[in-house]
N, C-alpha and C. Protein backbone atom coordinates (compact mmCIF):
# COMPACT_ATOMS: atom_id res chain seq x y z
N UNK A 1 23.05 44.06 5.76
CA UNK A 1 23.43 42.99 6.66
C UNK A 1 22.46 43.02 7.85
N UNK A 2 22.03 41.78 7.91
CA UNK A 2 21.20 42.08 9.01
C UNK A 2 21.65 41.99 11.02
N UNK A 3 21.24 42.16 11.64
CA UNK A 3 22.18 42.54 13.12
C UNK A 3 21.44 41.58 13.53
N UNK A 4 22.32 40.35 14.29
CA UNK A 4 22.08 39.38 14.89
C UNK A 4 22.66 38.48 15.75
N UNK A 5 21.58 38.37 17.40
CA UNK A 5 23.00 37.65 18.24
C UNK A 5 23.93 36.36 17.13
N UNK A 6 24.72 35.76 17.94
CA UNK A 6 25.49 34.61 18.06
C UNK A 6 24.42 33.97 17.76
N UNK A 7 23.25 33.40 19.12
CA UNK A 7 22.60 32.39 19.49
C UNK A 7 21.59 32.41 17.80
N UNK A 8 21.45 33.87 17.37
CA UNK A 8 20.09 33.64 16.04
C UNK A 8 20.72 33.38 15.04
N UNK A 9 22.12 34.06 14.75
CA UNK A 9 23.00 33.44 13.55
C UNK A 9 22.62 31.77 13.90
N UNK A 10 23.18 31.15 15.01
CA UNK A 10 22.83 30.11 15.17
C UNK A 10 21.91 29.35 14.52
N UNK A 11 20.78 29.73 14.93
CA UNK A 11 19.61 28.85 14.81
C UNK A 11 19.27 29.06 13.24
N UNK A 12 19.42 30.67 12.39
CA UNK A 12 19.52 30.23 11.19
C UNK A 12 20.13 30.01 10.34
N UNK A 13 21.87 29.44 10.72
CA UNK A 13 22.38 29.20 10.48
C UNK A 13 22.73 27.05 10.34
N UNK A 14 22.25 26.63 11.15
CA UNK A 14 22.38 25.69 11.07
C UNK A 14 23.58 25.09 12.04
N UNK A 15 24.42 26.32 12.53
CA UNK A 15 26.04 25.91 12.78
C UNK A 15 25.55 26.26 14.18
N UNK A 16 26.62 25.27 15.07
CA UNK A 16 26.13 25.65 16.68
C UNK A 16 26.85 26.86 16.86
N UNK A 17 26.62 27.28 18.21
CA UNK A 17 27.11 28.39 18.72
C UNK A 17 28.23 28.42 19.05
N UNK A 18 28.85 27.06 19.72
CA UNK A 18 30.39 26.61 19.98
C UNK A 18 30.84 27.03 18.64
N UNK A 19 30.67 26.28 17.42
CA UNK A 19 31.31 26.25 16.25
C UNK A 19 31.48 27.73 15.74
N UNK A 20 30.67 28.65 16.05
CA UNK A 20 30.70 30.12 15.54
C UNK A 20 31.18 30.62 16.69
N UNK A 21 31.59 30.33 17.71
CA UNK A 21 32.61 30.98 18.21
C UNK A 21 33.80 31.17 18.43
N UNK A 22 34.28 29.62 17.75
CA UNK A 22 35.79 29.38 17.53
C UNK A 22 35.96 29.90 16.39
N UNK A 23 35.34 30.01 15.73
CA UNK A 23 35.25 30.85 14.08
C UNK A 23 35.34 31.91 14.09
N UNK A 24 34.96 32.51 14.81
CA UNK A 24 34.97 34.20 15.37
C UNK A 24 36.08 34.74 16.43
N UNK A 25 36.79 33.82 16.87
CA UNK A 25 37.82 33.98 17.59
C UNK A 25 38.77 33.45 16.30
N UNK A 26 38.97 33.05 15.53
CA UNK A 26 40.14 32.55 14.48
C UNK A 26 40.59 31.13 15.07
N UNK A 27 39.81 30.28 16.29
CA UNK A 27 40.49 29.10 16.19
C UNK A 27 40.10 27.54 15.45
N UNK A 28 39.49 28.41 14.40
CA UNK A 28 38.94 27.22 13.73
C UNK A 28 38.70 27.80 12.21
N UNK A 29 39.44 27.04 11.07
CA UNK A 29 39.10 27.65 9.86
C UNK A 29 37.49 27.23 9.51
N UNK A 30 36.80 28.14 8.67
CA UNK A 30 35.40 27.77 8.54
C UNK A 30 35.22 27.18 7.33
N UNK A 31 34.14 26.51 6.76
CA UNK A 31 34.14 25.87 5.57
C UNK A 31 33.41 26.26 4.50
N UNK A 32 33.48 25.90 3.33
CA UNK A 32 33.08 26.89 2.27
C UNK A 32 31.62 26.70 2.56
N UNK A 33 31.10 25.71 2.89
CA UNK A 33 29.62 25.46 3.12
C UNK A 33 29.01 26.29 4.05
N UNK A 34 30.01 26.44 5.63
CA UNK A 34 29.58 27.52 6.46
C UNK A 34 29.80 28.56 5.98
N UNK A 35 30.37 29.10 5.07
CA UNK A 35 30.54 30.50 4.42
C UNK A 35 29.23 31.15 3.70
N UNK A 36 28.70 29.91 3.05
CA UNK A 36 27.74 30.42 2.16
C UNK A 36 26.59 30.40 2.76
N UNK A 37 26.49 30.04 4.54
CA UNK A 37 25.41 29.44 5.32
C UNK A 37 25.14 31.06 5.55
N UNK A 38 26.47 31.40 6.17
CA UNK A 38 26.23 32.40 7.14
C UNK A 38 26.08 33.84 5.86
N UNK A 39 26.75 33.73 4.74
CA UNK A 39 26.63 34.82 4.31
C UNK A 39 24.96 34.87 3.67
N UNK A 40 24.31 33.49 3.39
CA UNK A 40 23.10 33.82 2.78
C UNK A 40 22.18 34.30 4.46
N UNK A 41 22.46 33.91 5.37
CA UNK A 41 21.71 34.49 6.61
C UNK A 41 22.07 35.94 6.89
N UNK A 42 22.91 36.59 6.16
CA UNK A 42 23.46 37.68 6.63
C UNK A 42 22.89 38.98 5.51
N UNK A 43 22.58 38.13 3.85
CA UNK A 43 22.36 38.70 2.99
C UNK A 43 23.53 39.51 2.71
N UNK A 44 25.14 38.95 2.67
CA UNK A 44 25.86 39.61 1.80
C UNK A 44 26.89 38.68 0.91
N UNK A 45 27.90 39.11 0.48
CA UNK A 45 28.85 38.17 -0.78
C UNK A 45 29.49 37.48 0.35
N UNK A 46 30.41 36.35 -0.07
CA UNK A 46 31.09 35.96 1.03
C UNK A 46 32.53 37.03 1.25
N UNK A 47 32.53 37.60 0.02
CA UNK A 47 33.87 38.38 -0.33
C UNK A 47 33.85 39.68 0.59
N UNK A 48 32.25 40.09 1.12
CA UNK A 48 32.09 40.99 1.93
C UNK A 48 32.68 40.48 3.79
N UNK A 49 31.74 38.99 3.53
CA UNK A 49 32.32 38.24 5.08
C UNK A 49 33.73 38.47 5.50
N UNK A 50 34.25 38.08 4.17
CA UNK A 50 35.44 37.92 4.02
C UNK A 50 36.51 39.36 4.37
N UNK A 51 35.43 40.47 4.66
CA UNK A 51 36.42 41.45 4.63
C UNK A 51 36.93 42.08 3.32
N UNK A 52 37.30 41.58 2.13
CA UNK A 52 37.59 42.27 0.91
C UNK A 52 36.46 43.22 0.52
């Protein structure tokens, strides 16, 4: 997994920083599309994102 602010998930993520922070606080469910955004920027399963 690679270690990365908010702001660089960001930028290669595609998703703003607002949006990944309500996501990261739990006030916003995320979408399967941002799932697969952030886990291919992260280089892991989503099932890992996911905690399982």
């Amino acid at each position: 997994m690679k270690g990365l602010t908010q702001h660089e998930l960001a930028a290669e993520t595609g998703i703003s920083l607002a949006i990944l922070g309500t996501i990261e606080r739990g006030n916003r469910k995320v979408s399967q599309q941002e799932l697969d955004r952030i886990a291919g920027v992260l280089a892991i399963s989503i099932e890992e994102l996911r905690g399982n």
